[in-house]
PDB file of N, CA and C in Angstrom:
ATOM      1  N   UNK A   1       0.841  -1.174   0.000  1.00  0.00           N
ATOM      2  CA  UNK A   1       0.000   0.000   0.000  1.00  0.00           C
ATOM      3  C   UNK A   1       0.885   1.234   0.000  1.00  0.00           C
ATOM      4  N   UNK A   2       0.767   2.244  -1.095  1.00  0.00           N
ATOM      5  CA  UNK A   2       1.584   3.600  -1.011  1.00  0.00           C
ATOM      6  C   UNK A   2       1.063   4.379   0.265  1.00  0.00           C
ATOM      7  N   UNK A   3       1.873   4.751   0.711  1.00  0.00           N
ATOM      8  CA  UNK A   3       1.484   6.087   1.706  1.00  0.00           C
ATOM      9  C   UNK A   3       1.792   7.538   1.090  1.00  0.00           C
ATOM     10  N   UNK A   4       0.138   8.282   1.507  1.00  0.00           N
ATOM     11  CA  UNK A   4      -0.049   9.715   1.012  1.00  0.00           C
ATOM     12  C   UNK A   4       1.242  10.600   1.000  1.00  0.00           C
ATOM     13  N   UNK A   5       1.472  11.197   0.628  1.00  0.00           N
ATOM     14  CA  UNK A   5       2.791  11.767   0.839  1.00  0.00           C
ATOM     15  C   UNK A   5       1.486  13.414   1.888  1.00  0.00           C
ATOM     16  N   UNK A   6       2.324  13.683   2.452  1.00  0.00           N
ATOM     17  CA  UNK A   6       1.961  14.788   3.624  1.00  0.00           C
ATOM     18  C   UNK A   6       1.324  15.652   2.918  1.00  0.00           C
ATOM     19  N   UNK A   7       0.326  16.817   2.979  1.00  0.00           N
ATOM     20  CA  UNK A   7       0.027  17.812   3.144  1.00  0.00           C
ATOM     21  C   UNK A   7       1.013  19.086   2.991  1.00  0.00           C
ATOM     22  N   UNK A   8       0.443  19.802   2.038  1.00  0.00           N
ATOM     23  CA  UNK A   8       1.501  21.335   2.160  1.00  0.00           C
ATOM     24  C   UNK A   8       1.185  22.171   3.578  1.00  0.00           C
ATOM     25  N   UNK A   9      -0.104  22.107   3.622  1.00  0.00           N
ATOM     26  CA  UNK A   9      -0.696  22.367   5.324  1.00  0.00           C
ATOM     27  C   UNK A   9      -0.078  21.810   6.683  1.00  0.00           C
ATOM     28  N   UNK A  10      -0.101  20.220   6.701  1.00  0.00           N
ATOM     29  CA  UNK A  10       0.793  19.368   7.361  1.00  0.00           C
ATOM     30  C   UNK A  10       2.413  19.898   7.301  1.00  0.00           C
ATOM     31  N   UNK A  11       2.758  20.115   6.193  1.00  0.00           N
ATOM     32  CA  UNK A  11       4.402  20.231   6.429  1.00  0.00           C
ATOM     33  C   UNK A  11       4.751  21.390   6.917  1.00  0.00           C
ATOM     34  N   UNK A  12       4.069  22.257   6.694  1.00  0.00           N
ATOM     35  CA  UNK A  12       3.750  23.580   6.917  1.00  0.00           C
ATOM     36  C   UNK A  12       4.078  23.745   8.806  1.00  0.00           C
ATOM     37  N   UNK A  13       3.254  23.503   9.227  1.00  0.00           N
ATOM     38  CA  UNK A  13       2.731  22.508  10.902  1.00  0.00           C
ATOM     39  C   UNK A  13       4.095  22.325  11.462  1.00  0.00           C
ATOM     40  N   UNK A  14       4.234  21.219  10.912  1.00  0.00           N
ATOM     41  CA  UNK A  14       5.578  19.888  11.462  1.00  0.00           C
ATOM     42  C   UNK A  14       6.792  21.159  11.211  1.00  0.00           C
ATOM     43  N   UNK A  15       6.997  21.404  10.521  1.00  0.00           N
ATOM     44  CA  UNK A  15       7.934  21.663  10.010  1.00  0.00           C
ATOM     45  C   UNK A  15       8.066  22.985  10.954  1.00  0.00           C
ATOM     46  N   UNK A  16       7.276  23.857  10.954  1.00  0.00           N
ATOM     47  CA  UNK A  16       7.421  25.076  12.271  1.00  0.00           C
ATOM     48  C   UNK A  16       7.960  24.068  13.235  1.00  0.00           C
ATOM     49  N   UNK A  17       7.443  23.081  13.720  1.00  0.00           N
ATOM     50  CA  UNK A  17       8.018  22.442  15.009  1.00  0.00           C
ATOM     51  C   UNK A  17       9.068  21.807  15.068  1.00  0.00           C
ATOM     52  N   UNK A  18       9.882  21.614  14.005  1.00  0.00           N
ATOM     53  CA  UNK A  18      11.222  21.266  13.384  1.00  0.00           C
ATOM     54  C   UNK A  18      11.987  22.435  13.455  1.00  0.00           C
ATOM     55  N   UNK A  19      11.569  23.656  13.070  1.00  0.00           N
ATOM     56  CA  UNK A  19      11.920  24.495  13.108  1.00  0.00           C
ATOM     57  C   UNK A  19      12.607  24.736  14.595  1.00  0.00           C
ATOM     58  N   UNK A  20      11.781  24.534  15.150  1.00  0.00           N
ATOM     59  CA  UNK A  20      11.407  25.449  16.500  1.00  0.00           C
ATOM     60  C   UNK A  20      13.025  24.277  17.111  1.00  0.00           C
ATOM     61  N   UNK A  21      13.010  22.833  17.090  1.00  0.00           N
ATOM     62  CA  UNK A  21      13.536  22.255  17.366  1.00  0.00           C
ATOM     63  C   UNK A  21      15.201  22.584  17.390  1.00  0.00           C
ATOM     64  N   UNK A  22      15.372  22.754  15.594  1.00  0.00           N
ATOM     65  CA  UNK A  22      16.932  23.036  15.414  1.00  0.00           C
ATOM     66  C   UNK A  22      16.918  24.764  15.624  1.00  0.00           C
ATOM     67  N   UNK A  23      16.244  25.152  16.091  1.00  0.00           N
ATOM     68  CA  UNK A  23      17.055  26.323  16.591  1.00  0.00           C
ATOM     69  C   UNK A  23      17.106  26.466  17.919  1.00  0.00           C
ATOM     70  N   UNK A  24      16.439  25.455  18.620  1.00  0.00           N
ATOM     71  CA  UNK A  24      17.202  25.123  20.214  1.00  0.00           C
ATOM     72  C   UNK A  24      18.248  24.456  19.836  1.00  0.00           C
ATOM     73  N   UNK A  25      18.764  23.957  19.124  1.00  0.00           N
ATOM     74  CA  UNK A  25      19.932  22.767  18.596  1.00  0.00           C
ATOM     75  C   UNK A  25      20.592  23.820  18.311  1.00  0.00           C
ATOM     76  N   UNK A  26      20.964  24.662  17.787  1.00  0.00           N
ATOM     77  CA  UNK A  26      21.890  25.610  17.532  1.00  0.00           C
ATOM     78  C   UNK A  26      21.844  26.637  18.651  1.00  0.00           C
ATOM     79  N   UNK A  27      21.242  27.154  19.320  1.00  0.00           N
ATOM     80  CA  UNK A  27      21.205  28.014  20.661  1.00  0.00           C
ATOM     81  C   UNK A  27      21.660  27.009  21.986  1.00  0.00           C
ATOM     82  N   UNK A  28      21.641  25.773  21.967  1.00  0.00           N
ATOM     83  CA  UNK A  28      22.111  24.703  23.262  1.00  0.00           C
ATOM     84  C   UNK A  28      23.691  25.019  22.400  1.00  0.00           C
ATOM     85  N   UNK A  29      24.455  25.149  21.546  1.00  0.00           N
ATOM     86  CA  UNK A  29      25.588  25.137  21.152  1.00  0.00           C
ATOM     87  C   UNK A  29      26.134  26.453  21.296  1.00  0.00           C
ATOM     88  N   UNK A  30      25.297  27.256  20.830  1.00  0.00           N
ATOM     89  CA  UNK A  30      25.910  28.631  21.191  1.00  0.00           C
ATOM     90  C   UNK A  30      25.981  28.742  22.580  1.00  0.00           C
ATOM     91  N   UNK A  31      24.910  28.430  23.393  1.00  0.00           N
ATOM     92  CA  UNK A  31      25.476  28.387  25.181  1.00  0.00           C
ATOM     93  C   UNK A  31      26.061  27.292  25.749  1.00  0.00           C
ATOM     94  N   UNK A  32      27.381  27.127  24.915  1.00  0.00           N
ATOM     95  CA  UNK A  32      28.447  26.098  25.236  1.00  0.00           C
ATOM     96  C   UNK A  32      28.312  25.064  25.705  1.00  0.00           C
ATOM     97  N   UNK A  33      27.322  24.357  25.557  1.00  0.00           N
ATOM     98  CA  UNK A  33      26.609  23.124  25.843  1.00  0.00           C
ATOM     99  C   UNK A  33      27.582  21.995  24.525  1.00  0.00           C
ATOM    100  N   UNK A  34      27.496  20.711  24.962  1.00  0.00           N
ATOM    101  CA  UNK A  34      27.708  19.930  24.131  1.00  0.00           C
ATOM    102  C   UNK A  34      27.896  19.804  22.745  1.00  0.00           C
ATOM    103  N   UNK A  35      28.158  19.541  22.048  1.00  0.00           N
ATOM    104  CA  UNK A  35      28.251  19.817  20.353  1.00  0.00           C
ATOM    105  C   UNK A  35      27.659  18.876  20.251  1.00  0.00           C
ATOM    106  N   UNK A  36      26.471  18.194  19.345  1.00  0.00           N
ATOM    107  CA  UNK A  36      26.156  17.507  19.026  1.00  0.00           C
ATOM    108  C   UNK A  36      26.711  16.387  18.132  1.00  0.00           C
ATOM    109  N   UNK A  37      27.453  17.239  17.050  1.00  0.00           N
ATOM    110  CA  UNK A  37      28.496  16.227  15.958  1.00  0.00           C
ATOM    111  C   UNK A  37      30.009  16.857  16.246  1.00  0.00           C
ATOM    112  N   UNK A  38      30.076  15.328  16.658  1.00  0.00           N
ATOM    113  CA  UNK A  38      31.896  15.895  17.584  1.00  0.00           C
ATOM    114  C   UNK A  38      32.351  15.167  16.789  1.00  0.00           C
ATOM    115  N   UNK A  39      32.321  14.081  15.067  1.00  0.00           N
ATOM    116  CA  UNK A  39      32.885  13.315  14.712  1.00  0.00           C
ATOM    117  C   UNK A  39      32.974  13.838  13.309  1.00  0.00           C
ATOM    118  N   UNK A  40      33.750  13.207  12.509  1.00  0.00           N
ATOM    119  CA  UNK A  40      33.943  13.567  11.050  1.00  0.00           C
ATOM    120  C   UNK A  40      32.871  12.829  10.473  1.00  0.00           C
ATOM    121  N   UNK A  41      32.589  11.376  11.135  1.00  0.00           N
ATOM    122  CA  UNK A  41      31.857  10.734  11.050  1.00  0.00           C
ATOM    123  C   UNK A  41      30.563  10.915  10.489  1.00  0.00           C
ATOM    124  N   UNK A  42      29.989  11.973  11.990  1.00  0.00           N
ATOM    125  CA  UNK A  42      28.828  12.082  12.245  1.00  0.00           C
ATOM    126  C   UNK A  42      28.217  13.353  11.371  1.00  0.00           C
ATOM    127  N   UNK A  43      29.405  14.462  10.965  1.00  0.00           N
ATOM    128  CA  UNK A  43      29.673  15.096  10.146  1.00  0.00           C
ATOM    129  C   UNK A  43      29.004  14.784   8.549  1.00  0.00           C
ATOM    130  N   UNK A  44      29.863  13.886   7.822  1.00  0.00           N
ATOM    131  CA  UNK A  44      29.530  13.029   7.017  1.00  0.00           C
ATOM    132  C   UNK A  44      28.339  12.734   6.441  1.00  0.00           C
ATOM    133  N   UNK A  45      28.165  12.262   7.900  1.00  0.00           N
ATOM    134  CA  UNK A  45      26.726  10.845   7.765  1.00  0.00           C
ATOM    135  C   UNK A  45      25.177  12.012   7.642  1.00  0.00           C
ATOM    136  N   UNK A  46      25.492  13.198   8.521  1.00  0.00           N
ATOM    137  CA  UNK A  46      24.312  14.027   8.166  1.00  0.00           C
ATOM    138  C   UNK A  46      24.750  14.860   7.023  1.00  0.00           C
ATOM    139  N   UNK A  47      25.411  15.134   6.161  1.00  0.00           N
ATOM    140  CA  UNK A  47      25.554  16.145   4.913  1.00  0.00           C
ATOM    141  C   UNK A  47      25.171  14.839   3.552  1.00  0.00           C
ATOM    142  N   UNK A  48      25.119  13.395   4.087  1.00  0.00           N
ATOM    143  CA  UNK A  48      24.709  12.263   2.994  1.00  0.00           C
ATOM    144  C   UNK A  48      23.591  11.988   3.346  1.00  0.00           C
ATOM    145  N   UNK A  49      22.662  12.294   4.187  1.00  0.00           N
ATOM    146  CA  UNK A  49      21.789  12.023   4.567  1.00  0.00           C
ATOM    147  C   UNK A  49      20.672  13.118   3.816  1.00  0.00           C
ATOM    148  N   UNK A  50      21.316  14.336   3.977  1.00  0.00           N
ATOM    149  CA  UNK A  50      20.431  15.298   3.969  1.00  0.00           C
ATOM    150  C   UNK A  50      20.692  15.352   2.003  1.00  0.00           C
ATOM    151  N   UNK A  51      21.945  15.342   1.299  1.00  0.00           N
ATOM    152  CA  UNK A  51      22.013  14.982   0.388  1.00  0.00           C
ATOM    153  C   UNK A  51      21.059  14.157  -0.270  1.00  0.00           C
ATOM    154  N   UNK A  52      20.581  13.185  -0.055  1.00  0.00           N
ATOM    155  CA  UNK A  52      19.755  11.803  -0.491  1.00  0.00           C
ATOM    156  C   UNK A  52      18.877  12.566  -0.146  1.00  0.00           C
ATOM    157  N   UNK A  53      17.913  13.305   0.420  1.00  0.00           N
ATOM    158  CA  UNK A  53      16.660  12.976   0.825  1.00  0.00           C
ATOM    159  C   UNK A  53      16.518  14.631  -0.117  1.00  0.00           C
ATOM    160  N   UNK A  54      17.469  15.535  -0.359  1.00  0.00           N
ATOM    161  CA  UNK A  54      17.596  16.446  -1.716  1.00  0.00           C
ATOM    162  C   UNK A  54      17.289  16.022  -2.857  1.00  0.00           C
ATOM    163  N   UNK A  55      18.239  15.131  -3.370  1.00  0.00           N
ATOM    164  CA  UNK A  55      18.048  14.128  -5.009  1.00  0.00           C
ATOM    165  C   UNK A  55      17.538  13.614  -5.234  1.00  0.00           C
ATOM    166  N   UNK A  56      16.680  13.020  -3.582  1.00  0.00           N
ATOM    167  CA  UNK A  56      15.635  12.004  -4.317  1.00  0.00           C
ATOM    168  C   UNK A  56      14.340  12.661  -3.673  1.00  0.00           C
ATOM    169  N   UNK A  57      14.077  13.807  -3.539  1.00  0.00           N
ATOM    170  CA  UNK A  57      13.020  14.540  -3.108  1.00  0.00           C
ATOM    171  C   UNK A  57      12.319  14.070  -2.371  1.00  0.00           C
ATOM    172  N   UNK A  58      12.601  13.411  -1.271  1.00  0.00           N
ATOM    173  CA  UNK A  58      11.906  12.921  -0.335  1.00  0.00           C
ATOM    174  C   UNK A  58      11.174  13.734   0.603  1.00  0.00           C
ATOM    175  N   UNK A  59      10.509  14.953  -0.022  1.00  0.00           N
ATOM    176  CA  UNK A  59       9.854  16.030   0.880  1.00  0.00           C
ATOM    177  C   UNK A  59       9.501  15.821   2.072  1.00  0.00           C
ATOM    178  N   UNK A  60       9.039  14.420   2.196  1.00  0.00           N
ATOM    179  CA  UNK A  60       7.997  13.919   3.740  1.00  0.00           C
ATOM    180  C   UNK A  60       9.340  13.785   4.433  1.00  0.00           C
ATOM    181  N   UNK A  61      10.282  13.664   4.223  1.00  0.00           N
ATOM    182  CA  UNK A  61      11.293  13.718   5.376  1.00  0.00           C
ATOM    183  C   UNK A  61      12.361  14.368   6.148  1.00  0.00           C
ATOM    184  N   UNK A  62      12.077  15.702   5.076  1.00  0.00           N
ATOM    185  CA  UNK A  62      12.296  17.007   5.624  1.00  0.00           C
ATOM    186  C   UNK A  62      12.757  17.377   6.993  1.00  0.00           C
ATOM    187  N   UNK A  63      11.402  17.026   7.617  1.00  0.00           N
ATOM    188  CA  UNK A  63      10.615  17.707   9.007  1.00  0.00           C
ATOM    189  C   UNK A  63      11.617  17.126  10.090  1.00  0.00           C
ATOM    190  N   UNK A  64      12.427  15.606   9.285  1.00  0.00           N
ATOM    191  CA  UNK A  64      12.733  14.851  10.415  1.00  0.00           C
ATOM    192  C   UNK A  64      13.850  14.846  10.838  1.00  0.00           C
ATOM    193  N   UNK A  65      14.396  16.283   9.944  1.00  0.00           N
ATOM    194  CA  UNK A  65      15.582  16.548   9.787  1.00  0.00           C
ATOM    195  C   UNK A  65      16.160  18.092   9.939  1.00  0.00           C
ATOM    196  N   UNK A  66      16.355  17.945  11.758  1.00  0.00           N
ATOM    197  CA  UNK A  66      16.623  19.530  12.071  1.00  0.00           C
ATOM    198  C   UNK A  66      17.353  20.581  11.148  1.00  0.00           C
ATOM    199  N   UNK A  67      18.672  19.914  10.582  1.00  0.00           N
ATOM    200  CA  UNK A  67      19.684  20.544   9.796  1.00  0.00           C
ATOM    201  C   UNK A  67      19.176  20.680   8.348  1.00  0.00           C
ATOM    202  N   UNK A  68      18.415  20.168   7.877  1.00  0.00           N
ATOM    203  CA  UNK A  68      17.940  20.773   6.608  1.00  0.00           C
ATOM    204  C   UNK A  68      16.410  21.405   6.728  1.00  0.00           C
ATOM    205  N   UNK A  69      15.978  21.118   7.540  1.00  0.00           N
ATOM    206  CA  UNK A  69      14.434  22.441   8.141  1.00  0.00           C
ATOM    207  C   UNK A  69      15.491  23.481   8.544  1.00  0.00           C
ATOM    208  N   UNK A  70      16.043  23.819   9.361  1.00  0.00           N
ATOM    209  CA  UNK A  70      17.522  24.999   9.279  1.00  0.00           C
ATOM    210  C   UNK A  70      17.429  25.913   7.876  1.00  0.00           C
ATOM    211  N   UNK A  71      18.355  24.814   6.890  1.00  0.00           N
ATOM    212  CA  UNK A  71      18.768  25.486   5.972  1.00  0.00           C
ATOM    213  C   UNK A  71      17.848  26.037   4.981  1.00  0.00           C
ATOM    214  N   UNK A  72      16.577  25.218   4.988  1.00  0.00           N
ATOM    215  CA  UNK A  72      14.773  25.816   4.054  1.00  0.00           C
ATOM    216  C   UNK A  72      14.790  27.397   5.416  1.00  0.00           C
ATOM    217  N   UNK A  73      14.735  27.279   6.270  1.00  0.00           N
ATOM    218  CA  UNK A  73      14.523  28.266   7.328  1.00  0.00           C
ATOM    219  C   UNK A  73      15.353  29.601   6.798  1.00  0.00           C
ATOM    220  N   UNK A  74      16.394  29.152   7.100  1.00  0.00           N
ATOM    221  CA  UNK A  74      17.280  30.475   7.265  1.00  0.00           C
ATOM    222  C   UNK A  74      17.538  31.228   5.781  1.00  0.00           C
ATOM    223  N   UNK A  75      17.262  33.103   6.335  1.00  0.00           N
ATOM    224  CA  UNK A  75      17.629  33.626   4.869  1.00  0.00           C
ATOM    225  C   UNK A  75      19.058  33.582   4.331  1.00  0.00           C
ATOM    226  N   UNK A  76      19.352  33.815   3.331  1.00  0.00           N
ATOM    227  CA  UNK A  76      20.684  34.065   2.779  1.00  0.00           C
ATOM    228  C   UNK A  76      21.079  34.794   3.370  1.00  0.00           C
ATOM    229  N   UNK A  77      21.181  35.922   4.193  1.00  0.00           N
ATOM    230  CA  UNK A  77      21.317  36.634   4.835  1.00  0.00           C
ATOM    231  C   UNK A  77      22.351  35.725   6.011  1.00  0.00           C
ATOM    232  N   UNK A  78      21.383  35.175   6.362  1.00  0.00           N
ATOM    233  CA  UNK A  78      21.603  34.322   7.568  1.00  0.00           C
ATOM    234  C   UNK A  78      22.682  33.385   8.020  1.00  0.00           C
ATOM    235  N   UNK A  79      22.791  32.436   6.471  1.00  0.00           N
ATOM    236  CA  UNK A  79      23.819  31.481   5.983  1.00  0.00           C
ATOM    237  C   UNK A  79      25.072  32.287   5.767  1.00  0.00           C
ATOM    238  N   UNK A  80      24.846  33.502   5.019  1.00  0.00           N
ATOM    239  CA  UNK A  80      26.281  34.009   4.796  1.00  0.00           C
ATOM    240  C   UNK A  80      26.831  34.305   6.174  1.00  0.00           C
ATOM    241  N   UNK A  81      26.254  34.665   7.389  1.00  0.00           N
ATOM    242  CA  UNK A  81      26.748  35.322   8.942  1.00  0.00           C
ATOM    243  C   UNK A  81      27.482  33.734   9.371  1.00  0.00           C
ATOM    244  N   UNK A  82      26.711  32.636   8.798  1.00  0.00           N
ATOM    245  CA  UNK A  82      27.361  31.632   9.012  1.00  0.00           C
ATOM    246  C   UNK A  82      29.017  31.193   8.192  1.00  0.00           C
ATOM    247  N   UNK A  83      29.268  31.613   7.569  1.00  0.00           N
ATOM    248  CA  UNK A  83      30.668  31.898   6.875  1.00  0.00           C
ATOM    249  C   UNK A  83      31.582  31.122   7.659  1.00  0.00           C
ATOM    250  N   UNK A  84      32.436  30.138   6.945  1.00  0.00           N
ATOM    251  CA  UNK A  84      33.940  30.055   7.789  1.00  0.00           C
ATOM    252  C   UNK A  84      34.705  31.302   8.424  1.00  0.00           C
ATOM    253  N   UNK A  85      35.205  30.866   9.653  1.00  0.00           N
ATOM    254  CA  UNK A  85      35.237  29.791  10.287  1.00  0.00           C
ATOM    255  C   UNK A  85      33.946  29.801  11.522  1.00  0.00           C
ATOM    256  N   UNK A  86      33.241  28.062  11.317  1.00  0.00           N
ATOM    257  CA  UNK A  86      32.015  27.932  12.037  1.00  0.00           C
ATOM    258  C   UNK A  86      32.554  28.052  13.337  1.00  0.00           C
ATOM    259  N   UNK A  87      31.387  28.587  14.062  1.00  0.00           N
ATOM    260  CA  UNK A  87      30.946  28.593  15.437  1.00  0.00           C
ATOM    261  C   UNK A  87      31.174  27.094  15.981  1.00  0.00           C
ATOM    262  N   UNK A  88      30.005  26.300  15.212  1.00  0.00           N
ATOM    263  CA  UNK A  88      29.925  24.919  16.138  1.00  0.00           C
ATOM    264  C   UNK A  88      29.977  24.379  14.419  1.00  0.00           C
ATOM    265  N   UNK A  89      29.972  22.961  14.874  1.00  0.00           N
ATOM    266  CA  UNK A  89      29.140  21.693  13.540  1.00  0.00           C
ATOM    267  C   UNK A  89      28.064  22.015  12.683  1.00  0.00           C
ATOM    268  N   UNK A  90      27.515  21.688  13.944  1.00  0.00           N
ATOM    269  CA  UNK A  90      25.698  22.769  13.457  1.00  0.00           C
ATOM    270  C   UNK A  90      25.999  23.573  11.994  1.00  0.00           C
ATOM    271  N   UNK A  91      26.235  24.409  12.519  1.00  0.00           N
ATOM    272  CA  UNK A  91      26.259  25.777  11.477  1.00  0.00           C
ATOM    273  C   UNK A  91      27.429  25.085  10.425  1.00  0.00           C
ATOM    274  N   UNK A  92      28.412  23.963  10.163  1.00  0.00           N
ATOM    275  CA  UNK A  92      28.628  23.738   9.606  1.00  0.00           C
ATOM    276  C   UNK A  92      28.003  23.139   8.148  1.00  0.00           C
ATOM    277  N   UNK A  93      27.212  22.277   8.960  1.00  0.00           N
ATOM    278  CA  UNK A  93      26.233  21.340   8.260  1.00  0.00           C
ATOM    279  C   UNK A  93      25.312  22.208   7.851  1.00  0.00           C
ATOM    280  N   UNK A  94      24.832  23.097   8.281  1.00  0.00           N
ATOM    281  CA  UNK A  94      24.053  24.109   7.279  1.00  0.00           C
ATOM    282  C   UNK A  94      24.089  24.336   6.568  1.00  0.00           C
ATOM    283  N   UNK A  95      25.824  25.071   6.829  1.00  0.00           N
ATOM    284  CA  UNK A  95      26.308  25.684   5.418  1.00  0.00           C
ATOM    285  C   UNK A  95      26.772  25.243   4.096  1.00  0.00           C
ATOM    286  N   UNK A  96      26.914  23.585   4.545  1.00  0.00           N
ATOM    287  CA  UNK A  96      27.051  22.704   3.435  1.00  0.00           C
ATOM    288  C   UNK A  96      26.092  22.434   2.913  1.00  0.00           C
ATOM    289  N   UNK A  97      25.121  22.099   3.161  1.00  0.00           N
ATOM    290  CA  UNK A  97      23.597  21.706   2.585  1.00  0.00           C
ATOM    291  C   UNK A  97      23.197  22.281   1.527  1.00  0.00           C
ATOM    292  N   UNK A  98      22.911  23.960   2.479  1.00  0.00           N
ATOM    293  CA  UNK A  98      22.555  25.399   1.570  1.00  0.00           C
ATOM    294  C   UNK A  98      22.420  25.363   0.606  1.00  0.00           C
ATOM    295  N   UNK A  99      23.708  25.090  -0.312  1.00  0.00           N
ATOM    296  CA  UNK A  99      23.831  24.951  -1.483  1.00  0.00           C
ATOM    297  C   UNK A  99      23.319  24.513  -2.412  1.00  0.00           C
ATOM    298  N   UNK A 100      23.340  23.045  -1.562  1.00  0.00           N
ATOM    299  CA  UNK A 100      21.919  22.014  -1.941  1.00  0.00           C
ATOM    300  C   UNK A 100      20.946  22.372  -2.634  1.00  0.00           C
ATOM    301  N   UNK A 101      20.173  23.070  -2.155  1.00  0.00           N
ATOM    302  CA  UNK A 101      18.802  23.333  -1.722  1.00  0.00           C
ATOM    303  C   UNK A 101      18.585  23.958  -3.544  1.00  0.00           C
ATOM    304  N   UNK A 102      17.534  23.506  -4.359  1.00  0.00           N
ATOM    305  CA  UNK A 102      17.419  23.779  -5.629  1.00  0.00           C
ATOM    306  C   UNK A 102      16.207  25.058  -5.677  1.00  0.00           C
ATOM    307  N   UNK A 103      15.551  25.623  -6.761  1.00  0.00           N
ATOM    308  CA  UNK A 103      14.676  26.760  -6.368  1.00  0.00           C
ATOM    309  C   UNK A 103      13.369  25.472  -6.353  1.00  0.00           C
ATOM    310  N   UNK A 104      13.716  24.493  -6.994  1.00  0.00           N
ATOM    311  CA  UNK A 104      12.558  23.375  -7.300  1.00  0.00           C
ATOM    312  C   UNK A 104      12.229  22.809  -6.022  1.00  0.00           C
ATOM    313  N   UNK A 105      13.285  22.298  -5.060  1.00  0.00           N
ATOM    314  CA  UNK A 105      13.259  22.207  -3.912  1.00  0.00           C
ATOM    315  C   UNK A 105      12.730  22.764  -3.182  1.00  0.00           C
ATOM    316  N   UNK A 106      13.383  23.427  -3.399  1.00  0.00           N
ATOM    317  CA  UNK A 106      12.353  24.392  -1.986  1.00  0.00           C
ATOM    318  C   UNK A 106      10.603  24.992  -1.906  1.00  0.00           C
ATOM    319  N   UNK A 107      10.516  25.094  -3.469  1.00  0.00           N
ATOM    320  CA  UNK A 107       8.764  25.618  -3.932  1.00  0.00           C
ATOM    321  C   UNK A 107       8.640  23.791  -3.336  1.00  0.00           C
TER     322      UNK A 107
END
Protein backbone atom coordinates (compact mmCIF):
# COMPACT_ATOMS: atom_id res chain seq x y z
CA UNK A 1 0.00 0.00 0.00
CA UNK A 2 1.58 3.60 -1.01
CA UNK A 3 1.48 6.09 1.71
CA UNK A 4 -0.05 9.71 1.01
CA UNK A 5 2.79 11.77 0.84
CA UNK A 6 1.96 14.79 3.62
CA UNK A 7 0.03 17.81 3.14
CA UNK A 8 1.50 21.34 2.16
CA UNK A 9 -0.70 22.37 5.32
CA UNK A 10 0.79 19.37 7.36
CA UNK A 11 4.40 20.23 6.43
CA UNK A 12 3.75 23.58 6.92
CA UNK A 13 2.73 22.51 10.90
CA UNK A 14 5.58 19.89 11.46
CA UNK A 15 7.93 21.66 10.01
CA UNK A 16 7.42 25.08 12.27
CA UNK A 17 8.02 22.44 15.01
CA UNK A 18 11.22 21.27 13.38
CA UNK A 19 11.92 24.50 13.11
CA UNK A 20 11.41 25.45 16.50
CA UNK A 21 13.54 22.25 17.37
CA UNK A 22 16.93 23.04 15.41
CA UNK A 23 17.06 26.32 16.59
CA UNK A 24 17.20 25.12 20.21
CA UNK A 25 19.93 22.77 18.60
CA UNK A 26 21.89 25.61 17.53
CA UNK A 27 21.21 28.01 20.66
CA UNK A 28 22.11 24.70 23.26
CA UNK A 29 25.59 25.14 21.15
CA UNK A 30 25.91 28.63 21.19
CA UNK A 31 25.48 28.39 25.18
CA UNK A 32 28.45 26.10 25.24
CA UNK A 33 26.61 23.12 25.84
CA UNK A 34 27.71 19.93 24.13
CA UNK A 35 28.25 19.82 20.35
CA UNK A 36 26.16 17.51 19.03
CA UNK A 37 28.50 16.23 15.96
CA UNK A 38 31.90 15.89 17.58
CA UNK A 39 32.88 13.32 14.71
CA UNK A 40 33.94 13.57 11.05
CA UNK A 41 31.86 10.73 11.05
CA UNK A 42 28.83 12.08 12.25
CA UNK A 43 29.67 15.10 10.15
CA UNK A 44 29.53 13.03 7.02
CA UNK A 45 26.73 10.85 7.77
CA UNK A 46 24.31 14.03 8.17
CA UNK A 47 25.55 16.14 4.91
CA UNK A 48 24.71 12.26 2.99
CA UNK A 49 21.79 12.02 4.57
CA UNK A 50 20.43 15.30 3.97
CA UNK A 51 22.01 14.98 0.39
CA UNK A 52 19.76 11.80 -0.49
CA UNK A 53 16.66 12.98 0.83
CA UNK A 54 17.60 16.45 -1.72
CA UNK A 55 18.05 14.13 -5.01
CA UNK A 56 15.63 12.00 -4.32
CA UNK A 57 13.02 14.54 -3.11
CA UNK A 58 11.91 12.92 -0.34
CA UNK A 59 9.85 16.03 0.88
CA UNK A 60 8.00 13.92 3.74
CA UNK A 61 11.29 13.72 5.38
CA UNK A 62 12.30 17.01 5.62
CA UNK A 63 10.61 17.71 9.01
CA UNK A 64 12.73 14.85 10.42
CA UNK A 65 15.58 16.55 9.79
CA UNK A 66 16.62 19.53 12.07
CA UNK A 67 19.68 20.54 9.80
CA UNK A 68 17.94 20.77 6.61
CA UNK A 69 14.43 22.44 8.14
CA UNK A 70 17.52 25.00 9.28
CA UNK A 71 18.77 25.49 5.97
CA UNK A 72 14.77 25.82 4.05
CA UNK A 73 14.52 28.27 7.33
CA UNK A 74 17.28 30.47 7.26
CA UNK A 75 17.63 33.63 4.87
CA UNK A 76 20.68 34.06 2.78
CA UNK A 77 21.32 36.63 4.83
CA UNK A 78 21.60 34.32 7.57
CA UNK A 79 23.82 31.48 5.98
CA UNK A 80 26.28 34.01 4.80
CA UNK A 81 26.75 35.32 8.94
CA UNK A 82 27.36 31.63 9.01
CA UNK A 83 30.67 31.90 6.88
CA UNK A 84 33.94 30.05 7.79
CA UNK A 85 35.24 29.79 10.29
CA UNK A 86 32.02 27.93 12.04
CA UNK A 87 30.95 28.59 15.44
CA UNK A 88 29.92 24.92 16.14
CA UNK A 89 29.14 21.69 13.54
CA UNK A 90 25.70 22.77 13.46
CA UNK A 91 26.26 25.78 11.48
CA UNK A 92 28.63 23.74 9.61
CA UNK A 93 26.23 21.34 8.26
CA UNK A 94 24.05 24.11 7.28
CA UNK A 95 26.31 25.68 5.42
CA UNK A 96 27.05 22.70 3.44
CA UNK A 97 23.60 21.71 2.59
CA UNK A 98 22.55 25.40 1.57
CA UNK A 99 23.83 24.95 -1.48
CA UNK A 100 21.92 22.01 -1.94
CA UNK A 101 18.80 23.33 -1.72
CA UNK A 102 17.42 23.78 -5.63
CA UNK A 103 14.68 26.76 -6.37
CA UNK A 104 12.56 23.38 -7.30
CA UNK A 105 13.26 22.21 -3.91
CA UNK A 106 12.35 24.39 -1.99
CA UNK A 107 8.76 25.62 -3.93
Amino acid sequence: MEENPISRRNFIKQAGLATLGAGVLLATEQAGLADVLTKKESFDKEIEECRAIIQNERYEEIIKNPFLVSALYYSRKAIKKMAPPHQNSNERVIWTIYPLLTKQFRD
